[in-house]
Protein backbone atom coordinates (compact mmCIF):
# COMPACT_ATOMS: atom_id res chain seq x y z
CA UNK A 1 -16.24 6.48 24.22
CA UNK A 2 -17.69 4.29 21.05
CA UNK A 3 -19.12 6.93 18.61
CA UNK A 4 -22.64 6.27 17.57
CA UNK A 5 -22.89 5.56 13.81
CA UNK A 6 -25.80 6.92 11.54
CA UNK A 7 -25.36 5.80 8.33
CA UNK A 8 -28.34 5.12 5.43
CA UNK A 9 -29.16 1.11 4.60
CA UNK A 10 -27.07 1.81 1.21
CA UNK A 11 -23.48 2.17 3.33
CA UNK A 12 -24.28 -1.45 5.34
CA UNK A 13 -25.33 -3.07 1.68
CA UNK A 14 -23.21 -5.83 0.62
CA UNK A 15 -21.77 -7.60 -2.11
CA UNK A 16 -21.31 -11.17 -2.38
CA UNK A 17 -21.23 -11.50 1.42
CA UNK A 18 -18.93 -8.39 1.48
CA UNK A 19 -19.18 -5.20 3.38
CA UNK A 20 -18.80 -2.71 0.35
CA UNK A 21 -16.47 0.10 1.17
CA UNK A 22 -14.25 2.26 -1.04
CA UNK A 23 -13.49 6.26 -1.06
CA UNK A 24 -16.54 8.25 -1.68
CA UNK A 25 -18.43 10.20 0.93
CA UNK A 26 -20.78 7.75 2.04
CA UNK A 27 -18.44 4.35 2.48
CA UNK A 28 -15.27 6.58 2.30
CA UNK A 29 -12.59 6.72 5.16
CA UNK A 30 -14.57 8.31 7.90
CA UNK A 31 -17.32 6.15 7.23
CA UNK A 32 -15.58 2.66 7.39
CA UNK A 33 -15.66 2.15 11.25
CA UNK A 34 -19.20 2.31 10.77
CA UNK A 35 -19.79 0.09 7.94
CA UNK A 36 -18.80 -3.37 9.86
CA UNK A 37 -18.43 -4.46 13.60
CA UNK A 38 -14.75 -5.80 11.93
CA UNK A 39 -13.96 -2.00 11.00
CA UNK A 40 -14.05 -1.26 14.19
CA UNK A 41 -10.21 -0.36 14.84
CA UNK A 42 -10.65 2.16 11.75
CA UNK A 43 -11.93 4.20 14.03
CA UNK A 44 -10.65 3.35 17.46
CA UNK A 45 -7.14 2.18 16.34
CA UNK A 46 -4.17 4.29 18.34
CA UNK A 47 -1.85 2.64 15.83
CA UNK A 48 -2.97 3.39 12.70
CA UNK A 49 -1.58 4.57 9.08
CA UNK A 50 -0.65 6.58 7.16
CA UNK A 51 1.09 8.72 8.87
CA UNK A 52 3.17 12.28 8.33
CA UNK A 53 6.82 11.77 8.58
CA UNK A 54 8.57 14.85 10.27
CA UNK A 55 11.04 13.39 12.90
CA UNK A 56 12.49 10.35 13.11
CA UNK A 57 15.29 8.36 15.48
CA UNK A 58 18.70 7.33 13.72
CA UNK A 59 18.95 4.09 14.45
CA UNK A 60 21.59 0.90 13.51
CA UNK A 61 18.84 -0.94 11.39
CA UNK A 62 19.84 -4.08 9.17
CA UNK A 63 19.80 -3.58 5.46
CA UNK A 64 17.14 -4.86 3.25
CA UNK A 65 17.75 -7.52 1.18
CA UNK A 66 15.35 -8.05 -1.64
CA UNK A 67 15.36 -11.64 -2.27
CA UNK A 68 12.93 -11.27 -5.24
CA UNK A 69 12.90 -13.47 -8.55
CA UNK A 70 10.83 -12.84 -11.99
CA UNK A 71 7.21 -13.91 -11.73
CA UNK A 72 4.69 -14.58 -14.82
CA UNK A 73 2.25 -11.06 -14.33
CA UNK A 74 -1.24 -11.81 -12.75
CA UNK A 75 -2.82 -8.21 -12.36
CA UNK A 76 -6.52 -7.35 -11.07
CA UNK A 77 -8.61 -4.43 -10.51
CA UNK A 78 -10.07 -5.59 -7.60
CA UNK A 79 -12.43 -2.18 -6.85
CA UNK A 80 -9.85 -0.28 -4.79
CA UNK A 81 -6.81 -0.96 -6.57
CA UNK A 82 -4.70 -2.14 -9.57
CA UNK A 83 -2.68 -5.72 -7.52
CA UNK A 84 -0.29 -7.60 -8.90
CA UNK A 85 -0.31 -11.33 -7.28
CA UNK A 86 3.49 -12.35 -6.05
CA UNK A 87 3.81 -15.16 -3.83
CA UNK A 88 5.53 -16.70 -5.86
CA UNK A 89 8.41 -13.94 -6.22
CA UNK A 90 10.12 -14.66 -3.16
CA UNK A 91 11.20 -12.28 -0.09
CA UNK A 92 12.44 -9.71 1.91
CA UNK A 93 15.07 -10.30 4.69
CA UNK A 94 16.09 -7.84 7.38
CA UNK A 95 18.42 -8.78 9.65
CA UNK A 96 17.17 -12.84 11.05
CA UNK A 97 13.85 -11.94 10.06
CA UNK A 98 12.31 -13.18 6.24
CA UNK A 99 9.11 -11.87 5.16
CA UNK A 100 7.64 -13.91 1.68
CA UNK A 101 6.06 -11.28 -0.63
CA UNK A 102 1.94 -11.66 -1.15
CA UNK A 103 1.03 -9.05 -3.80
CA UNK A 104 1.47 -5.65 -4.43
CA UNK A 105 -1.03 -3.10 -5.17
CA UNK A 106 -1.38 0.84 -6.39
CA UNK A 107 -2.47 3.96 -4.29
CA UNK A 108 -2.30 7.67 -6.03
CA UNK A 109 -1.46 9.48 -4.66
CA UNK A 110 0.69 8.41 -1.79
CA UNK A 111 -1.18 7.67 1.28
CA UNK A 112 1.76 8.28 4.17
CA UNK A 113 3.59 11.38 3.44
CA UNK A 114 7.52 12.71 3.98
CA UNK A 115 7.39 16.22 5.75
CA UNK A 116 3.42 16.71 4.79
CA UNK A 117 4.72 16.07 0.96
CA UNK A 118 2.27 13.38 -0.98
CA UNK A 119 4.31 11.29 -4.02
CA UNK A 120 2.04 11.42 -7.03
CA UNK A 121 2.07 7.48 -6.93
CA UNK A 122 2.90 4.54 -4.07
CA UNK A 123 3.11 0.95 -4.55
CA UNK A 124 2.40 -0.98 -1.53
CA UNK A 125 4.43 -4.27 -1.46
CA UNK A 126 2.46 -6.92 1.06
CA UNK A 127 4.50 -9.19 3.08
CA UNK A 128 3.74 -12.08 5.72
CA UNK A 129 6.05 -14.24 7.91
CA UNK A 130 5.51 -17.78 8.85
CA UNK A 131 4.29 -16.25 12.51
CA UNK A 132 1.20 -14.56 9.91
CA UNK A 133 3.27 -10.68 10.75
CA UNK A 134 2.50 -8.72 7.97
CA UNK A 135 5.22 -6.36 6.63
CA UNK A 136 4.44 -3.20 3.96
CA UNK A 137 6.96 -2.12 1.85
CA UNK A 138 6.14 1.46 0.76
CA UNK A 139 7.50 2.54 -2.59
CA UNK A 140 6.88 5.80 -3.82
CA UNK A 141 6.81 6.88 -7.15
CA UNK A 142 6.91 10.67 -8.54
CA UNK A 143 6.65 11.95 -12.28
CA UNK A 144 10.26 12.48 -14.00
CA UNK A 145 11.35 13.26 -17.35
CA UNK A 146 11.10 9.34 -18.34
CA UNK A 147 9.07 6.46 -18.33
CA UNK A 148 9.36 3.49 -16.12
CA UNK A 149 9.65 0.45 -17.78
CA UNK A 150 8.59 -2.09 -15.13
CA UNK A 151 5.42 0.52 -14.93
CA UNK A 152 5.40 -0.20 -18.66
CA UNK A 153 4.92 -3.63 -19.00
CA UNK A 154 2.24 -3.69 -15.77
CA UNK A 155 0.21 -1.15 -17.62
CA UNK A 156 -0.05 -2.62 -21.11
CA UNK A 157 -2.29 -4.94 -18.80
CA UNK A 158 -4.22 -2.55 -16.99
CA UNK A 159 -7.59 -3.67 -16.57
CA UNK A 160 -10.01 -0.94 -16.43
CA UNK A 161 -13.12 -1.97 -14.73
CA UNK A 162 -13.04 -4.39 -11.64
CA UNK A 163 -12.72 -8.24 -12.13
CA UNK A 164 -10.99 -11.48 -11.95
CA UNK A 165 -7.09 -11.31 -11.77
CA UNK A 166 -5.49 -12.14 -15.41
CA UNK A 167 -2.69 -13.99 -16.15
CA UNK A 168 -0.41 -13.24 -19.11
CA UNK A 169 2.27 -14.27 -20.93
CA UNK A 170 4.75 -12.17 -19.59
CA UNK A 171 7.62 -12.15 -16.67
CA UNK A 172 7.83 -9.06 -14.20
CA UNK A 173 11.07 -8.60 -11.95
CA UNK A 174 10.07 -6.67 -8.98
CA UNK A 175 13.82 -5.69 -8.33
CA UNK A 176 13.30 -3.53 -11.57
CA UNK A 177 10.62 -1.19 -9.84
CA UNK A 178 13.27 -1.02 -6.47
CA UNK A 179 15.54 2.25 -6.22
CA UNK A 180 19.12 1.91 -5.88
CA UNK A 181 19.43 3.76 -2.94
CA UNK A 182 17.29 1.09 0.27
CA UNK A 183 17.45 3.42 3.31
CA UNK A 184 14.40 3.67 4.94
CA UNK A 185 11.72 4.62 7.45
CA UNK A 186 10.05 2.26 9.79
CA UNK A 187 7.31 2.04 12.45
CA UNK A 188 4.81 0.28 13.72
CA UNK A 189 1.03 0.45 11.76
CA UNK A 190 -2.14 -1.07 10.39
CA UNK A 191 -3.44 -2.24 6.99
CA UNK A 192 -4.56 1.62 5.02
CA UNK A 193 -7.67 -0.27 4.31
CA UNK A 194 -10.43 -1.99 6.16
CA UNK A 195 -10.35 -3.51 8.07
CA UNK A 196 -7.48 -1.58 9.66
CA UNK A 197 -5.62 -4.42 11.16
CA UNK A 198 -2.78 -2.94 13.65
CA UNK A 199 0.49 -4.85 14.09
CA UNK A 200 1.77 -4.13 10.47
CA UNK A 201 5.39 -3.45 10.22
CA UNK A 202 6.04 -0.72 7.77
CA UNK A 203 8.94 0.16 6.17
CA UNK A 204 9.31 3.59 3.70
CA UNK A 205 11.70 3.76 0.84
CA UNK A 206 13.22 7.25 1.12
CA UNK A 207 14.34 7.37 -2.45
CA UNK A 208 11.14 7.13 -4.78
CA UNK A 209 11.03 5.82 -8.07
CA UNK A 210 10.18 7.67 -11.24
CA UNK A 211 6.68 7.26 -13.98
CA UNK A 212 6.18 9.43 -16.67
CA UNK A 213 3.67 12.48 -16.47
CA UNK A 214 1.80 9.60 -19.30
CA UNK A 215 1.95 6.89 -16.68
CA UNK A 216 0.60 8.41 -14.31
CA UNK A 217 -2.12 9.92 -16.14
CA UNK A 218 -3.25 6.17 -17.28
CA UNK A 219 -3.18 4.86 -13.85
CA UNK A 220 -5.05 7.78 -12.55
CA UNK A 221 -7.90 6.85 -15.43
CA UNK A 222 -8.40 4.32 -13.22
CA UNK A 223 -7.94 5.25 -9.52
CA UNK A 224 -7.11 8.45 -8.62
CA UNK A 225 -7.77 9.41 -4.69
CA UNK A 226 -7.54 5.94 -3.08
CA UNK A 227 -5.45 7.19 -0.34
CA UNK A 228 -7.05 7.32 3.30
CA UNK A 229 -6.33 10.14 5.04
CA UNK A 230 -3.35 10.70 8.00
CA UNK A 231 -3.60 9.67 10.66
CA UNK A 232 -2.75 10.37 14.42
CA UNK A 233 0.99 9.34 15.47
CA UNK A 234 -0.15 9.04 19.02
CA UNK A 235 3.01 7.67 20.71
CA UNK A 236 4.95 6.19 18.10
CA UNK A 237 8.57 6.50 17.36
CA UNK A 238 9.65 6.16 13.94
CA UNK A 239 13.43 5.09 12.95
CA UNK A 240 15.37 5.66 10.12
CA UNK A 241 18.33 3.98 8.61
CA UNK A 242 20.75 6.88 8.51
């Protein structure tokens, strides 16, 4: 059954043609099936993330091959997030399968979680095929005793109020912010945010990377508590690469 949604003028208001949602209490997360007839699946969705990671199936998966090259930096605060244009960098292949790299973007603190446990940071690395399948690489990042220095150059940028995207005189190398350790999680999921497209391929680093307590603290100054809640499982399976 469709839920009836009450919401006051101010959630439906929009912005440039835009339905404006984001993460407070009235155009938050339990709002945004409400907000548009195209936020819909937010709602309805059977197949939607993030997700709690508890059990998973050991299964012969192909390795990941990050087939990324430096980029000059264009960053953004686009209102829900610090992104980081990248199609230019180049892609990810697993197994016959090559997914070009779109952007990447910030969410603190993690939005799908490893045995109920939230990382203090995620980056979200968005990937299409030719075939228009999108593909989410999920990067987590936790304080440790030392500062991360692809974090470092991103955040001398950090724009603080929403806006155009920048460019800047500088290279980034994507393969810097990667662990060294690529096993992973995978299942089958949506977009985090609206409008909630299902049919995303998503695939979970299990070895996070580290920020300093400082960078952390500086993105946080900016977004802190864009992470949608968990979401059901339903009747997924979940694999893992060992």
């Amino acid at each position: 059954m469709q839920r009836l949604c009450y919401l006051p003028a101010v959630a439906n208001a929009t912005n440039q043609g835009t339905v404006h949602w984001g993460y407070d209490e009235e155009n938050g997360p339990s709002k945004w099936d409400c907000l548009s007839s195209e936020f819909e699946i937010c709602g309805s969705g059977k197949r939607q993330t993030p997700i709690d990671i508890t059990t998973s199936i050991k299964a012969d998966l192909p390795p990941l091959e990050f087939c990324y090259r430096p980029i000059p930096l264009t960053i953004e605060n686009n209102g829900h997030t610090i992104q980081i244009t990248a199609d230019t960098a180049g892609y990810l292949k697993i197994g016959d399968d090559s997914y070009p790299l779109l952007q990447f973007h910030t969410h603190a603190p993690s939005e799908n979680t490893i045995n109920g446990k939230r990382f203090d940071m995620v980056i979200h690395l968005v990937h299409q095929d030719i075939q228009g399948r999108l593909l989410v690489v999920s990067n987590f990042l936790e304080v440790g005793d030392t500062a991360n220095p692809f974090i470092d150059v991103l955040w001398e940028f950090l724009p603080q109020t929403p806006g155009e995207p920048q460019q800047h005189d500088v290279e980034i190398d994507i393969n810097q912010l990667l662990p060294e350790e690529k096993e992973y999680f995978t299942f089958e999921g949506s977009l985090t945010t609206p409008p909630c497209t299902e049919g995303v391929k998503w695939v979970l680093l299990k070895q996070p990377s580290s920020i300093s307590a400082e960078q952390l603290a500086q993105h946080n100054a900016v977004y802190q508590g864009n992470a949608r809640p968990l979401q059901p499982l339903n009747d997924r399976e979940i694999f893992s690469s060992n």
